[in-house]
C-alpha atoms as a PDB file:
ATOM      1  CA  UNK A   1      10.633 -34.759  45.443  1.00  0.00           C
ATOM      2  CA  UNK A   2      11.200 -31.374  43.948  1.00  0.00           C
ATOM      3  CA  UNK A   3       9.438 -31.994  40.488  1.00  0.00           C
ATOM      4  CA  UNK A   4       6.118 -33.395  42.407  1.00  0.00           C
ATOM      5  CA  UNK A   5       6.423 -30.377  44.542  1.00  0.00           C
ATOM      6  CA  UNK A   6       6.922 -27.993  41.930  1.00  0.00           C
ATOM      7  CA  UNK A   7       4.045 -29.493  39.635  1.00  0.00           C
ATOM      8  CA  UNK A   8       1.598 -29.358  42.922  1.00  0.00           C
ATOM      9  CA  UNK A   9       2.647 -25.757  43.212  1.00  0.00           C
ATOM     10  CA  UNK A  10       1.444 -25.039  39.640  1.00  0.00           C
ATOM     11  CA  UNK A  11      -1.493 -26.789  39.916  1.00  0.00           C
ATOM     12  CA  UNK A  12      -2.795 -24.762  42.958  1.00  0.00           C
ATOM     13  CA  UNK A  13      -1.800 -21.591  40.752  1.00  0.00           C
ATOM     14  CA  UNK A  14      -3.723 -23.037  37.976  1.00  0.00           C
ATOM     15  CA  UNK A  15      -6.827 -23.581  39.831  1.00  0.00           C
ATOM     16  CA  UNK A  16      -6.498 -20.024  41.596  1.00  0.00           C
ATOM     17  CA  UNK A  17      -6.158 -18.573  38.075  1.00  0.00           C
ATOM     18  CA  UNK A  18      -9.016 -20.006  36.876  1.00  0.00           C
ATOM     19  CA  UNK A  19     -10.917 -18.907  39.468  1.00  0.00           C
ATOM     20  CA  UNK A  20      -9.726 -15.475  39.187  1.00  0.00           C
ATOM     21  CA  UNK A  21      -9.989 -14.765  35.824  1.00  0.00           C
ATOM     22  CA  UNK A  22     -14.329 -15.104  35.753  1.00  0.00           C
ATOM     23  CA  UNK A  23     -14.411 -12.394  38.514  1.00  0.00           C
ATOM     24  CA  UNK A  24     -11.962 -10.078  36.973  1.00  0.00           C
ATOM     25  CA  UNK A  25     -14.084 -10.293  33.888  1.00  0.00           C
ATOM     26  CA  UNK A  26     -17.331  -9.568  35.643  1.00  0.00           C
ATOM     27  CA  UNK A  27     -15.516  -6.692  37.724  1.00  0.00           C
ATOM     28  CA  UNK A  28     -14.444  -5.193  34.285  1.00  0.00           C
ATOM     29  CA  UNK A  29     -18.294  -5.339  33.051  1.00  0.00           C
ATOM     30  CA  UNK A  30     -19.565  -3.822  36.286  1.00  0.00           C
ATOM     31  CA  UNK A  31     -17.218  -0.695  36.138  1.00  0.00           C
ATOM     32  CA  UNK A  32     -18.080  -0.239  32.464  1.00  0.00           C
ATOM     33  CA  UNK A  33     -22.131  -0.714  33.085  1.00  0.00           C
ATOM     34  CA  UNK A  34     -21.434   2.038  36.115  1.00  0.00           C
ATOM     35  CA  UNK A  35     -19.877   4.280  33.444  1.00  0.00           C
ATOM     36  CA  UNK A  36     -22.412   3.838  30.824  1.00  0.00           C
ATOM     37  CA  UNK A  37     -25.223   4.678  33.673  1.00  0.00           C
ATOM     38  CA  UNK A  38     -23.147   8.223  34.582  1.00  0.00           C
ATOM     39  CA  UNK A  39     -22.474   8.952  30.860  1.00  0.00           C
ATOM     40  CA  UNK A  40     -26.604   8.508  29.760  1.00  0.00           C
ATOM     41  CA  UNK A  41     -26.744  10.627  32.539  1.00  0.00           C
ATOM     42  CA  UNK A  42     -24.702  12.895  32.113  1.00  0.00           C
ATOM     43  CA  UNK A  43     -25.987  13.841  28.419  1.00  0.00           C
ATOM     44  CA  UNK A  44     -29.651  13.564  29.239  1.00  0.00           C
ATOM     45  CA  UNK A  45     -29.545  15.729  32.187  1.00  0.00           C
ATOM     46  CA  UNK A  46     -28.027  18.120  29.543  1.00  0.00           C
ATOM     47  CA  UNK A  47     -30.651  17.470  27.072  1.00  0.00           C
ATOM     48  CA  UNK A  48     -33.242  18.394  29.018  1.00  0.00           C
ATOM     49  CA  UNK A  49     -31.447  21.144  30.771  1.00  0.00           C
ATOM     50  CA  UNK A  50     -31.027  22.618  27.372  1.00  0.00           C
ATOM     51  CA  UNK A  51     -34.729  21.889  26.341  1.00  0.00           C
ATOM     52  CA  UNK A  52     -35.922  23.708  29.898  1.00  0.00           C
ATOM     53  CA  UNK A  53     -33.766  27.013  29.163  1.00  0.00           C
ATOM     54  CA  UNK A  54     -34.724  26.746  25.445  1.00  0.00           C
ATOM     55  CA  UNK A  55     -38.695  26.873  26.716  1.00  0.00           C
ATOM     56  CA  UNK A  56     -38.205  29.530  28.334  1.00  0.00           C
ATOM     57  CA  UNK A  57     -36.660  31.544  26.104  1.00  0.00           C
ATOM     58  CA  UNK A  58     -33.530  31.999  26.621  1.00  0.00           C
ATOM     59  CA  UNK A  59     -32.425  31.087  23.295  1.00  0.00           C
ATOM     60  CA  UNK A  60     -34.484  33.462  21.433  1.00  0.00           C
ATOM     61  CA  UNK A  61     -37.607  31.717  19.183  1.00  0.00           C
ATOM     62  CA  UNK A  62     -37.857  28.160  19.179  1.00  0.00           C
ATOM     63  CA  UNK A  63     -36.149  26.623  15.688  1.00  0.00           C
ATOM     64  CA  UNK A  64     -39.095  24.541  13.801  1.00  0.00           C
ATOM     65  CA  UNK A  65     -39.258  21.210  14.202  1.00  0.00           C
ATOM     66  CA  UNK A  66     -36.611  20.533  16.767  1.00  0.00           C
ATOM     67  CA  UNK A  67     -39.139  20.988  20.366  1.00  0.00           C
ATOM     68  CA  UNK A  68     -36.701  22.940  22.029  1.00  0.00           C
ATOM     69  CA  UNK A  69     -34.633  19.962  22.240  1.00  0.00           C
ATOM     70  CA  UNK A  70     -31.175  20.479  20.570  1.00  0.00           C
ATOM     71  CA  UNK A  71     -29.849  19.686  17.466  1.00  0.00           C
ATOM     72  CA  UNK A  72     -27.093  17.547  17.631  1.00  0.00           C
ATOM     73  CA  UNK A  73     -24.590  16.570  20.718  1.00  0.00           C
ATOM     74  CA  UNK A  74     -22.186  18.712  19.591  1.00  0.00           C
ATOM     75  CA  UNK A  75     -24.077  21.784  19.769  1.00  0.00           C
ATOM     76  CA  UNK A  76     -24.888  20.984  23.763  1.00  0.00           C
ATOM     77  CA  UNK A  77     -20.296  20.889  24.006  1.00  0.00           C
ATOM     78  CA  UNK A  78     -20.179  24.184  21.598  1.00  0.00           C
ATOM     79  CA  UNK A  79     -22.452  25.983  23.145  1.00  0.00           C
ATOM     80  CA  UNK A  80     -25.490  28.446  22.538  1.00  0.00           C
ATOM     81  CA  UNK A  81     -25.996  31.748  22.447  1.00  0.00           C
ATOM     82  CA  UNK A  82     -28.039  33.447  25.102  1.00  0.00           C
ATOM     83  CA  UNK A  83     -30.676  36.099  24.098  1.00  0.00           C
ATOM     84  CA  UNK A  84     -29.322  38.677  25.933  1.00  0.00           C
ATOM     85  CA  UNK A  85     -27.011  41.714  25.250  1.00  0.00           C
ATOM     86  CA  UNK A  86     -23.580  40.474  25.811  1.00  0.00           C
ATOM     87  CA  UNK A  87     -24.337  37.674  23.452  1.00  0.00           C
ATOM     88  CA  UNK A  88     -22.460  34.861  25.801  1.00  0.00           C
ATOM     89  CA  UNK A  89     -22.559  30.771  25.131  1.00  0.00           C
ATOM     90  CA  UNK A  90     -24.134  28.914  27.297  1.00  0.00           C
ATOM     91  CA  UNK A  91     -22.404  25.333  27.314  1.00  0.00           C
ATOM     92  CA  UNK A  92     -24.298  22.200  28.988  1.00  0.00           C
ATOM     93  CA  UNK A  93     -21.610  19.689  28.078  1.00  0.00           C
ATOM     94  CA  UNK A  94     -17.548  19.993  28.113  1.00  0.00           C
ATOM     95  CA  UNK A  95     -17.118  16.730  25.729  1.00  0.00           C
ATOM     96  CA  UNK A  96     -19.192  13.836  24.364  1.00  0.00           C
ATOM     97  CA  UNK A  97     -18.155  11.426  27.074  1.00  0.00           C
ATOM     98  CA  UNK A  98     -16.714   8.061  25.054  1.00  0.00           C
ATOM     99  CA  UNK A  99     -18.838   4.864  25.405  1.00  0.00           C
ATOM    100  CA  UNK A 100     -17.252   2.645  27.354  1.00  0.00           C
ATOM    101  CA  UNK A 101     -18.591  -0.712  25.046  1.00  0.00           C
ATOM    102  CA  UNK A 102     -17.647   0.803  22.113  1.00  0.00           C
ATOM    103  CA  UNK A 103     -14.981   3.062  22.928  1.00  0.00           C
ATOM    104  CA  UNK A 104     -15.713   5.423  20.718  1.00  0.00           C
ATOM    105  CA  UNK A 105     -17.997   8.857  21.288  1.00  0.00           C
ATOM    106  CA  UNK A 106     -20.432   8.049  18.710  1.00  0.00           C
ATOM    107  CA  UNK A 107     -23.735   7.526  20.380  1.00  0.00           C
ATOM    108  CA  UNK A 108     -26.844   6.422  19.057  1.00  0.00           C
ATOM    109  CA  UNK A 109     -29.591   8.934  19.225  1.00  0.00           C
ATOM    110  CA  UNK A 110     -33.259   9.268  19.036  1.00  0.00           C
ATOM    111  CA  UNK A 111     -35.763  12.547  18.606  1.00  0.00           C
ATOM    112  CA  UNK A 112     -38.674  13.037  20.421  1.00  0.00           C
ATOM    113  CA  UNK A 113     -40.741  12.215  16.891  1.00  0.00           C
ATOM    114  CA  UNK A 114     -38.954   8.682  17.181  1.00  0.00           C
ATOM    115  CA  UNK A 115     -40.455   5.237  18.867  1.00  0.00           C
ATOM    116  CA  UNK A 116     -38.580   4.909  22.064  1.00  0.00           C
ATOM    117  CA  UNK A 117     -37.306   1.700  20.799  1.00  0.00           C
ATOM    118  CA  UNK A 118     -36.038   3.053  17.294  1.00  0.00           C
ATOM    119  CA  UNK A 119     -32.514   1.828  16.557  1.00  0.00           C
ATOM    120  CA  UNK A 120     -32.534   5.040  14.023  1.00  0.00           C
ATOM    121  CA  UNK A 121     -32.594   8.638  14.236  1.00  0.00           C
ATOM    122  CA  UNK A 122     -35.104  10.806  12.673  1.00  0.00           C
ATOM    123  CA  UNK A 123     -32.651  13.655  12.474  1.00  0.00           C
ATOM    124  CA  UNK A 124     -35.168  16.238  13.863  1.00  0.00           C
ATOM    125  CA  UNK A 125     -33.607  17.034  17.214  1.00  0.00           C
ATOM    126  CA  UNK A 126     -32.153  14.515  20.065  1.00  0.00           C
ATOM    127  CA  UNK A 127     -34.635  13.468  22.620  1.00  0.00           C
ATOM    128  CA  UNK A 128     -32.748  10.824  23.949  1.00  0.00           C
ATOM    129  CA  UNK A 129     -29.281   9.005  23.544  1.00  0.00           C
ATOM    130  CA  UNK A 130     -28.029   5.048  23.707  1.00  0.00           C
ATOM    131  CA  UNK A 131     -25.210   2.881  23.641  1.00  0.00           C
ATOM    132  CA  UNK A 132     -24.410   1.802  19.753  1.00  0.00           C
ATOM    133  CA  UNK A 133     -22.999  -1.598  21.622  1.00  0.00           C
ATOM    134  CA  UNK A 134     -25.588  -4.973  20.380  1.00  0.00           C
ATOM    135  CA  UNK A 135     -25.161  -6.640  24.105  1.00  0.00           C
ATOM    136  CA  UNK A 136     -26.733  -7.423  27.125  1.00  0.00           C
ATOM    137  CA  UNK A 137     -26.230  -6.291  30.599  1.00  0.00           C
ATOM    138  CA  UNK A 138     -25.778  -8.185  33.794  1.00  0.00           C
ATOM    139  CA  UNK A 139     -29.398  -7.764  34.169  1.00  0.00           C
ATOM    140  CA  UNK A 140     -30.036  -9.117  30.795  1.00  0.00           C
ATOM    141  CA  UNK A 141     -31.481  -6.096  28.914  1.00  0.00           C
ATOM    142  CA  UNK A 142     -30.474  -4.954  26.161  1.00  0.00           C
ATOM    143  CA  UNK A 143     -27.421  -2.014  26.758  1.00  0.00           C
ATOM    144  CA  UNK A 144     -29.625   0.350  23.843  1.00  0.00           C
ATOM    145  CA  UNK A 145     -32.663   0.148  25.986  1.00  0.00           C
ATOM    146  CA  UNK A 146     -30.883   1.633  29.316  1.00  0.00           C
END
């Protein structure tokens, strides 16, 4: 009696494993999808933040070729010097937030010369950022084109 009771009991675990293991995995892949959305965000908000002050001038004369749009990623975490007499930085980022497909902070990036759905960066300035990760979201786009 004990050794059909015992192999019933691990059967019902089985089959509530198995069930619980598909909606772990898709609760894993919504919380990194949520991150992703805050962390394109996050950096384009800055972008353009940066590209709205730089317009305006507060960055003294506009560098050639960039659009008032900044250089790199970096330079939106390191800071810029305002025009002004105290000479202060004005920072718009306080990291590269880290992908959370690739894990890594490396994000691809594309300037405003670019075509929006260029997996390569013409260098100039950085218009817009994207995921590095090749797969699809829940939704079944493409994670480069959120």
């Amino acid at each position: 009696m004990t050794l059909v009771e015992l192999i019933v009991a691990f059967t019902i675990m089985l089959i509530l494993t198995t069930m619980a293991v598909p909606l772990a995995r898709s609760k894993v892949r919504a919380e990194r999808e949520r991150l992703l959305r805050e962390s394109l965000s996050e950096m384009r908000s800055a972008i353009d933040k940066y590209h709205d002050l730089n317009m305006a001038g507060y960055f003294g004369p506009i560098k050639e070729g960039t659009d008032g749009y900044p250089e790199s990623l970096d330079m939106l975490v390191e800071g810029v010097k305002v025009n002004n007499a105290q000479g202060t930085k004005m920072r718009f980022l306080r990291r590269v937030p880290r992908d959370p497909f690739t894990g890594k902070t490396e994000w691809g990036m594309r300037s405003d010369q670019d075509d929006t759905k260029s997996q390569s960066w013409g260098g100039q300035n950085v218009f817009d950022v994207y995921t590095k990760s090749s797969d699809k979201g829940s939704d079944g786009t493409p994670y480069t084109e959120w």
